[in-house]
Protein backbone atom coordinates (compact mmCIF):
# COMPACT_ATOMS: atom_id res chain seq x y z
CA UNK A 1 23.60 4.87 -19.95
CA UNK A 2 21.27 7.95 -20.23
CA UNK A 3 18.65 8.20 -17.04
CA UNK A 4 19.53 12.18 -17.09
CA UNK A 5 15.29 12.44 -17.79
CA UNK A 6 12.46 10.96 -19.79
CA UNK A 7 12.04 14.36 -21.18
CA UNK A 8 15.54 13.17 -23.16
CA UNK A 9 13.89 9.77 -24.73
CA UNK A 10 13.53 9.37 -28.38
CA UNK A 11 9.46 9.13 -29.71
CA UNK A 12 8.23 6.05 -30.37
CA UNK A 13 7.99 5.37 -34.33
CA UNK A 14 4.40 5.05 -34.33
CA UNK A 15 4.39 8.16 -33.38
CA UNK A 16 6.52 9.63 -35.95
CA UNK A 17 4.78 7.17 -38.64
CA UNK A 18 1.71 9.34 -37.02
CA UNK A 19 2.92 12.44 -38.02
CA UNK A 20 3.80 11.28 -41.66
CA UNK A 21 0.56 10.23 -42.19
CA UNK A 22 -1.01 13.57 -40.74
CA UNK A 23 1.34 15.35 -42.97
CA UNK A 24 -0.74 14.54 -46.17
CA UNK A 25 -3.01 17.01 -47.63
CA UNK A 26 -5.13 19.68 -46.12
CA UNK A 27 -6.99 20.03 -42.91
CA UNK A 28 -9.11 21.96 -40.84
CA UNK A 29 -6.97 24.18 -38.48
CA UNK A 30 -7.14 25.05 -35.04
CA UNK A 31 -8.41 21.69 -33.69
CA UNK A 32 -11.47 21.66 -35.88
CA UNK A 33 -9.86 18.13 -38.06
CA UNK A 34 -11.66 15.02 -37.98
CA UNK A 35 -8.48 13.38 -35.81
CA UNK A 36 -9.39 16.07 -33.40
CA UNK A 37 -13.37 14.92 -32.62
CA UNK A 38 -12.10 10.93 -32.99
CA UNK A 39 -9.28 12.02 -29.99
CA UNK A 40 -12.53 13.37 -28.05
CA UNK A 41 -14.32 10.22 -28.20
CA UNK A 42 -11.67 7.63 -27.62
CA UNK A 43 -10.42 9.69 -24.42
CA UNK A 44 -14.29 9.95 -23.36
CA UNK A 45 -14.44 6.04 -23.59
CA UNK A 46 -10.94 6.11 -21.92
CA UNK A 47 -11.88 7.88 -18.94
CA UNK A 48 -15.49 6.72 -18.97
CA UNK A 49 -16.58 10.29 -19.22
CA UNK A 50 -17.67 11.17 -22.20
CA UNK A 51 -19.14 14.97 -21.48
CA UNK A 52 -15.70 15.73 -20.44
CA UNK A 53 -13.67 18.74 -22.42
CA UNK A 54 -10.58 17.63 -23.84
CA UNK A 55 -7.98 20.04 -25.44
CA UNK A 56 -4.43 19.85 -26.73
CA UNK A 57 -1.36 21.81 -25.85
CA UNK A 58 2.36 21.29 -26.83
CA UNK A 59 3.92 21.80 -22.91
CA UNK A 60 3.25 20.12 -19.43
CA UNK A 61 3.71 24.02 -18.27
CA UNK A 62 1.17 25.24 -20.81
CA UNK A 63 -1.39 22.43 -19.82
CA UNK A 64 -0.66 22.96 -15.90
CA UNK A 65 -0.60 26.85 -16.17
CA UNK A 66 -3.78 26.84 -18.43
CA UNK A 67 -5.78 24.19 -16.20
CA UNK A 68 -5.26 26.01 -12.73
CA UNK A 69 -6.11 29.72 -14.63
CA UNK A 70 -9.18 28.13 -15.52
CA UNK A 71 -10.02 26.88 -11.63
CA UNK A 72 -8.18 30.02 -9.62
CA UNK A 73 -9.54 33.66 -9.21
CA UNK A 74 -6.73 36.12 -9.84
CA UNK A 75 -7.42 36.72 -5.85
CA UNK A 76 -7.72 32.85 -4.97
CA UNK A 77 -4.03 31.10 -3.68
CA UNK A 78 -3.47 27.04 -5.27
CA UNK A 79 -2.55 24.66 -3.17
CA UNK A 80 0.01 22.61 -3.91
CA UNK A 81 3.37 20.73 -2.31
CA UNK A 82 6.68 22.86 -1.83
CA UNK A 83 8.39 20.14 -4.71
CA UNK A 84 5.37 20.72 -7.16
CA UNK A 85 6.62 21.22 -10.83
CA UNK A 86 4.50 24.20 -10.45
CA UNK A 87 6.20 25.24 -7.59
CA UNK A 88 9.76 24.54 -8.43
CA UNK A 89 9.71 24.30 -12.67
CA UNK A 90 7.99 26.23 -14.72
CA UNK A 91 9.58 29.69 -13.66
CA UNK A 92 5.92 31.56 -12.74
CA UNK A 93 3.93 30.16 -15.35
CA UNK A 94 0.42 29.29 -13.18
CA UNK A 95 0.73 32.72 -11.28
CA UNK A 96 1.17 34.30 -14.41
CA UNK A 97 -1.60 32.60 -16.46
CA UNK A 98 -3.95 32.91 -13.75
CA UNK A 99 -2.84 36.63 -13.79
CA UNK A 100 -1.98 36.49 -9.76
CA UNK A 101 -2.90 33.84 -8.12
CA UNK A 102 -0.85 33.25 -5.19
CA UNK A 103 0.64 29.32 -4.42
CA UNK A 104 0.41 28.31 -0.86
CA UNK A 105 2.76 25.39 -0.05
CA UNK A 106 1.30 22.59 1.94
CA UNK A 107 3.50 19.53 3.81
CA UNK A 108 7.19 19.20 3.75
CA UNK A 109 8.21 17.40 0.25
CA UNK A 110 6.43 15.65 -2.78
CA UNK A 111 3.06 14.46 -1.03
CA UNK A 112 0.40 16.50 1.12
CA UNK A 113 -1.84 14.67 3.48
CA UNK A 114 -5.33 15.34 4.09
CA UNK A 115 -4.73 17.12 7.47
CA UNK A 116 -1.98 19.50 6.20
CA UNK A 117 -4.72 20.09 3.32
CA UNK A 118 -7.60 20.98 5.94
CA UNK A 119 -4.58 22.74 8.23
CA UNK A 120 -4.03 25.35 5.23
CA UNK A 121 -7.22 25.49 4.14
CA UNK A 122 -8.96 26.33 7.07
CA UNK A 123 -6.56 28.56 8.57
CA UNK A 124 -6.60 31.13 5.12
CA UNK A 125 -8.53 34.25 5.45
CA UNK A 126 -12.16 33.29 4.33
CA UNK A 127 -13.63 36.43 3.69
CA UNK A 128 -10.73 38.80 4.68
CA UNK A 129 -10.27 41.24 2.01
CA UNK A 130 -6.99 42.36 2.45
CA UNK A 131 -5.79 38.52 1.79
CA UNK A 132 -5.81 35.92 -0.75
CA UNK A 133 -8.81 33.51 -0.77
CA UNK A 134 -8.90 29.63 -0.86
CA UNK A 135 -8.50 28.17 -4.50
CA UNK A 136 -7.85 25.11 -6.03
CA UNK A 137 -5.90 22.54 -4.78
CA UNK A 138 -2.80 20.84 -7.43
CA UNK A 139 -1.88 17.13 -6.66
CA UNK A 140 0.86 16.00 -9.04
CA UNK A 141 0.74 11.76 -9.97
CA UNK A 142 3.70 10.47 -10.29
CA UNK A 143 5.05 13.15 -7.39
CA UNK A 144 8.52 14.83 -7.73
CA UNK A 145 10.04 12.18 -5.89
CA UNK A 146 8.92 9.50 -7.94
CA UNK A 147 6.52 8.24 -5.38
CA UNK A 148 2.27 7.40 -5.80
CA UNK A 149 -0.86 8.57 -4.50
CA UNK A 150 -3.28 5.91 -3.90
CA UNK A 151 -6.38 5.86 -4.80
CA UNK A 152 -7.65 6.48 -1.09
CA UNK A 153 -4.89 9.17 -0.73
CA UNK A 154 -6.45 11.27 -3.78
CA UNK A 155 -10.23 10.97 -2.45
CA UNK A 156 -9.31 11.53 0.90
CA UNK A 157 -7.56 15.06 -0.41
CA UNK A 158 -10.21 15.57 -2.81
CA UNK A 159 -12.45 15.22 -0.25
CA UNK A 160 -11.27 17.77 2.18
CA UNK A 161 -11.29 20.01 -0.93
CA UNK A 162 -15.06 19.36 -1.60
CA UNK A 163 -15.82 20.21 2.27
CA UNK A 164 -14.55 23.57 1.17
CA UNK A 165 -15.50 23.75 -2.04
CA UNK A 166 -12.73 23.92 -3.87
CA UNK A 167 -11.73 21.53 -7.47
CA UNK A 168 -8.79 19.98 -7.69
CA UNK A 169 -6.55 19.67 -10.44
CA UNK A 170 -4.24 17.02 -11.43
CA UNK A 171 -0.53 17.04 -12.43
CA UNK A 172 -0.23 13.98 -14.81
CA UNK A 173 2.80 14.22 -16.66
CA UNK A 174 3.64 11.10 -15.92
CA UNK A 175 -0.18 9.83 -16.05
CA UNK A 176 0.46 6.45 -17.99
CA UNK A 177 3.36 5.85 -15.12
CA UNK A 178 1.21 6.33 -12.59
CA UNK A 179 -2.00 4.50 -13.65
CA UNK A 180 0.15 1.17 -14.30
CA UNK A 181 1.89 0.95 -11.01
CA UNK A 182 -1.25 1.27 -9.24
CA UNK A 183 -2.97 -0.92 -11.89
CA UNK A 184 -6.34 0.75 -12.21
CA UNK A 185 -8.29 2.18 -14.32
CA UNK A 186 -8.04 6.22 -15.58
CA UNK A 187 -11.59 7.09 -14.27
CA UNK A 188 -10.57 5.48 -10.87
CA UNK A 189 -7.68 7.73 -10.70
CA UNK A 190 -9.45 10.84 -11.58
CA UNK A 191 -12.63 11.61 -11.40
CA UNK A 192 -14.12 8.88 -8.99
CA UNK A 193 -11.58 10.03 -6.93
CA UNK A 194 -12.46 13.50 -7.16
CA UNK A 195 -10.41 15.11 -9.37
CA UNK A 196 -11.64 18.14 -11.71
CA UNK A 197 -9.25 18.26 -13.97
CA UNK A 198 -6.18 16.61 -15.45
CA UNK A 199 -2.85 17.54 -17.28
CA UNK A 200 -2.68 14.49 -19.20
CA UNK A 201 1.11 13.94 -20.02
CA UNK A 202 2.69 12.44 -23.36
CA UNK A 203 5.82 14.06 -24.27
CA UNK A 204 7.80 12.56 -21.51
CA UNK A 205 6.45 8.19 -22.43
CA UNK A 206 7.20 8.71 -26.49
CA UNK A 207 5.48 11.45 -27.65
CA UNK A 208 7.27 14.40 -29.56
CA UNK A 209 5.12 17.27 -27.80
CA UNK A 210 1.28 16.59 -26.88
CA UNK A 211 -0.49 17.41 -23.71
CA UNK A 212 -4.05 16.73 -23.18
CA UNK A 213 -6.29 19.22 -20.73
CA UNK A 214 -9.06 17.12 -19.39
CA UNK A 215 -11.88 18.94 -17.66
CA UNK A 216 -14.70 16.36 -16.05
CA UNK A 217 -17.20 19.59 -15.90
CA UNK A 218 -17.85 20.50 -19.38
CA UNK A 219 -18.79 23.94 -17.88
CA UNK A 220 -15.10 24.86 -17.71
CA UNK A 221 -14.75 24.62 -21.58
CA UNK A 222 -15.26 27.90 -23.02
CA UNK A 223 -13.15 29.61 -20.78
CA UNK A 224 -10.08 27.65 -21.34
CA UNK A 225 -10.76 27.50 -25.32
CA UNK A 226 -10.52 31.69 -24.59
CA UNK A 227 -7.74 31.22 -22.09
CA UNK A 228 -5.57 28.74 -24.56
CA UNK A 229 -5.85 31.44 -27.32
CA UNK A 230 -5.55 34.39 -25.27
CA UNK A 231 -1.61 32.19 -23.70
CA UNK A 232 -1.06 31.93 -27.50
CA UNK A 233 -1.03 27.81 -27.04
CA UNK A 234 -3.84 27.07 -29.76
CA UNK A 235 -1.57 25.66 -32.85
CA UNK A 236 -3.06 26.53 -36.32
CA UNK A 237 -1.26 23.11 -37.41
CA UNK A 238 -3.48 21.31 -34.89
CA UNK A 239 -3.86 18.06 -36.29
CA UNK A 240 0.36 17.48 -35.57
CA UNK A 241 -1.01 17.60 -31.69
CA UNK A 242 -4.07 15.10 -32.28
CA UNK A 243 -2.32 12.91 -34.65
CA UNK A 244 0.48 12.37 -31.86
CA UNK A 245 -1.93 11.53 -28.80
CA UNK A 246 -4.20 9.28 -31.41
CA UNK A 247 -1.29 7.18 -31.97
CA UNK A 248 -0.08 7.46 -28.43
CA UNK A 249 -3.76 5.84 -27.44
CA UNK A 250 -3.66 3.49 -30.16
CA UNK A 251 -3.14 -0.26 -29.35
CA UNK A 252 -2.32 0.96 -25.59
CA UNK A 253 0.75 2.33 -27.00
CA UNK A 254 0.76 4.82 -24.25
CA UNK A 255 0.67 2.02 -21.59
CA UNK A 256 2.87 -0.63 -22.70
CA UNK A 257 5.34 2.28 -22.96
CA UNK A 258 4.95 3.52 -19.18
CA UNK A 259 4.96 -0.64 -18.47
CA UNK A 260 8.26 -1.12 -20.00
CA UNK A 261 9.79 2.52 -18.15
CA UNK A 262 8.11 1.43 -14.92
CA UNK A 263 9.47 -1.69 -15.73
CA UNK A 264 13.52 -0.77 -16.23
CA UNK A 265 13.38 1.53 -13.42
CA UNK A 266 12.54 -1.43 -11.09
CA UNK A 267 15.71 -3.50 -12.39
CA UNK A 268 17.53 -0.53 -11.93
CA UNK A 269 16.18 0.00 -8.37
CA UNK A 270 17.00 -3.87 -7.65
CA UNK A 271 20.42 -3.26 -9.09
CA UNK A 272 20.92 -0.49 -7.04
CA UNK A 273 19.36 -2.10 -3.91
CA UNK A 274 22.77 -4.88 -3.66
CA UNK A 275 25.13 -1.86 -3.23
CA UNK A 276 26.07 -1.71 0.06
CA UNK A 277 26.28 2.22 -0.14
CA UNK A 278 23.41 3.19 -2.21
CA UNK A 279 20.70 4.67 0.27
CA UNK A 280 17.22 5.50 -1.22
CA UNK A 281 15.67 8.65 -0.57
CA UNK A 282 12.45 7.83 -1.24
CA UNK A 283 10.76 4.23 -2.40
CA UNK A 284 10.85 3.95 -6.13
CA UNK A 285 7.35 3.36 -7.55
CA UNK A 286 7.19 4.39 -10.87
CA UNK A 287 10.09 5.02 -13.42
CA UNK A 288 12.01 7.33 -10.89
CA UNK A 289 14.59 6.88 -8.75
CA UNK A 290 16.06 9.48 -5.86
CA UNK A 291 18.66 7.50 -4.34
CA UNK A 292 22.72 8.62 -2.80
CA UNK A 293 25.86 6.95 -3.93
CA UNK A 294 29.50 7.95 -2.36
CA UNK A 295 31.31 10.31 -4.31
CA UNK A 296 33.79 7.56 -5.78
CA UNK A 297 30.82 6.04 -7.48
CA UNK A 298 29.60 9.33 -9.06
CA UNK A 299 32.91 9.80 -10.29
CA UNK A 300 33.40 6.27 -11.96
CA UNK A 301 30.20 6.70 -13.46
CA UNK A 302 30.52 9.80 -15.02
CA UNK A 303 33.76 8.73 -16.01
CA UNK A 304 32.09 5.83 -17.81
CA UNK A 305 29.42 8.20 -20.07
CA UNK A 306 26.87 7.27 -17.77
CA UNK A 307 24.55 10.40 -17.44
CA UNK A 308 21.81 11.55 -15.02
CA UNK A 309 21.42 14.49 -12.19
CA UNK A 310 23.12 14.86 -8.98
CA UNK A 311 21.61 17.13 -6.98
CA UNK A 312 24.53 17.55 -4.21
CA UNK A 313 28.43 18.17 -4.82
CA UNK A 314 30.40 19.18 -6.16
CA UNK A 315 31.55 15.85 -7.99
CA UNK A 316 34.99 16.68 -8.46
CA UNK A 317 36.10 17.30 -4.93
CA UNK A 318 35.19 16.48 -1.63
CA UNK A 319 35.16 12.74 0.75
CA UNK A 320 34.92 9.87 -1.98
CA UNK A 321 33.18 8.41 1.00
CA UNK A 322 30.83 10.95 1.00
CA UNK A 323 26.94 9.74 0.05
CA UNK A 324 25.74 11.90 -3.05
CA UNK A 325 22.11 12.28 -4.29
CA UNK A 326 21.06 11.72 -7.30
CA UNK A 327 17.58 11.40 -9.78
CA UNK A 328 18.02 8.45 -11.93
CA UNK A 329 14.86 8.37 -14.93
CA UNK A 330 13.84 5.46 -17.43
CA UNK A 331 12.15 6.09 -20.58
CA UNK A 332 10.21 3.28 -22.55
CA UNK A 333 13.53 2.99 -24.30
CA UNK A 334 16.12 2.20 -22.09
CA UNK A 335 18.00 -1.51 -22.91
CA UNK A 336 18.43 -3.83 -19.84
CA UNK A 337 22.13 -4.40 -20.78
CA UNK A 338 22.47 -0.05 -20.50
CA UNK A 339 21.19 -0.82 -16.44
CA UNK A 340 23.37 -3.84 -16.11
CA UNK A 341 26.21 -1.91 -17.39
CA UNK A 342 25.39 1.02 -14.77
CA UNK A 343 24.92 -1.66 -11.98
CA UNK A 344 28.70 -3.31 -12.62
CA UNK A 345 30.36 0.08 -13.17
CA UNK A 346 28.92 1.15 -9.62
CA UNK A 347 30.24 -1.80 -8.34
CA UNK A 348 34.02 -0.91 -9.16
């Protein structure tokens, strides 16, 4: 009964048998192997964009971090949410990558809206010198909370960030999750909707450690090639990176895996749902859930091996009437009978 994160999953074998396979011989270094210019092409065809710059890193930070240095001006601020990973997880990283660029925090949680966008925008100091200037904006897909942009929610955004000229940048760690639930295609969620660039996630749907960069203006390339050297994120080993995210696109591994996630977390959510006492926080969408459960319950779970994150307490004293949240995640590889067990323990 593991939903602590989908960070915590095993990788899928194919991706493993991947890495056998791309451990035979010798091979161009530094992302100049053959697997490396195939990966190109099939994410080209993915995305229907097949001028687009595609690079490999081994982190979600490193791909975020590297992607938004490559939009922001050292004197430019990124707009993003106040629960953006980049915000709240990765301890600095874009500010220090883009070697100062400021974050300015826009709505109240996990999504922005268009007029909070054009609020923030329009009220920084365009052409004051003694303050930091309007950069890109960050949208993350799935959000913190486990919750979706649609498609008219991202070009609405992006839009506002054309009318002043800004790109816009895409948190995908949880791309596959995202694309699925809304059930269209990858160029539909990107760059017809306006987005620039994407952090194109695999580690956390089967993957060992591959991110993918994706930049829809080919312009950006040379810069980040410098940048991802300069962060120390190109890997001489390179073709351990491509030969994970071939496999990962191979057969639609990387969907049917985000399918069969998406899919446990919504038994889990309907399990959840017949307890008089659970209370969502936020409607699950994807593979995440954010839900409360009274004290008593926590404590009979834990007690039971069951593990994921509470993010209130303490567990051990307090009310055991008292409503707890909690962040409940499903990985490809969760079994049905590990939710049903969950589902009867909370029962009592």
């Amino acid at each position: 009964m593991n939903f602590a994160s989908d960070n915590g999953g095993p990788a899928h074998q194919q991706i493993i048998a991947a890495l056998t396979s791309a451990n035979e011989g010798f091979a161009p270094s530094y992302g100049a192997e053959d697997a490396m210019t195939e990966l190109r092409a099939q994410m080209g065809d993915i995305f229907e964009a097949p001028e687009a710059a595609i690079y490999l890193v081994a982190t979600g930070t490193a791909a975020n971090a590297l992607a938004l240095a490559t939009l922001a001006q050292p004197w430019q601020t990124i707009y993003c949410t106040p629960l953006a990973h980049i915000n709240c997880d990765e301890c600095q990283a874009p500010e220090f990558y883009t070697c100062g660029s400021k974050l300015t925090l826009v709505g109240a949680d996990d999504k922005m809206t268009p007029e909070a966008l054009d609020h923030a925008i329009a009220g920084a100091g365009h052409g004051n010198v003694h303050v930091a200037q309007p950069g890109p904006v960050s949208l993350t897909q799935v959000t913190e909370m486990g919750r979706l942009y649609s498609l008219e929610e991202l070009g609405a955004l992006s839009g506002v960030a054309a009318a002043h000229g800004l790109p816009v940048h895409l948190d995908g760690a949880r791309f596959a999750n995202a694309l699925v639930a809304l059930g269209c295609s990858p160029a539909e969620m990107t760059w017809k909707a306006g987005i620039d660039a994407v952090s194109f996630g695999g580690t956390k749907n089967g993957c060992i450690g591959v991110e993918a960069v994706i930049f829809f203006n080919p312009e950006k390339a040379w810069e980040f090639e410098l940048r991802r050297k300069r962060a120390a994120h190109l890997f001489s080993k390179h073709r351990f990176l491509s030969a994970q995210m071939l496999a990962y696109l191979a057969d639609d591994l990387w969907l049917t895996s985000a399918r069969a996630a998406n899919a446990r977390a919504a038994r889990l959510a309907q399990g959840l749902g017949t307890l008089p006492d659970c209370h969502f926080l936020a409607e699950p969408q994807a593979n995440m859930i954010f839900a409360t459960l009274p004290r008593a319950t926590h404590q009979r779970l834990k007690e039971a091996g069951a593990r994921y994150h509470l993010n209130g307490g303490p567990l051990e004293t307090g009310p055991e009437d008292e409503p707890l949240p909690m962040r409940l995640v499903c990985d490809w590889s969760i079994d049905e009978a590990e939710i049903d067990r969950f589902i009867d323990i909370a029962k009592g």
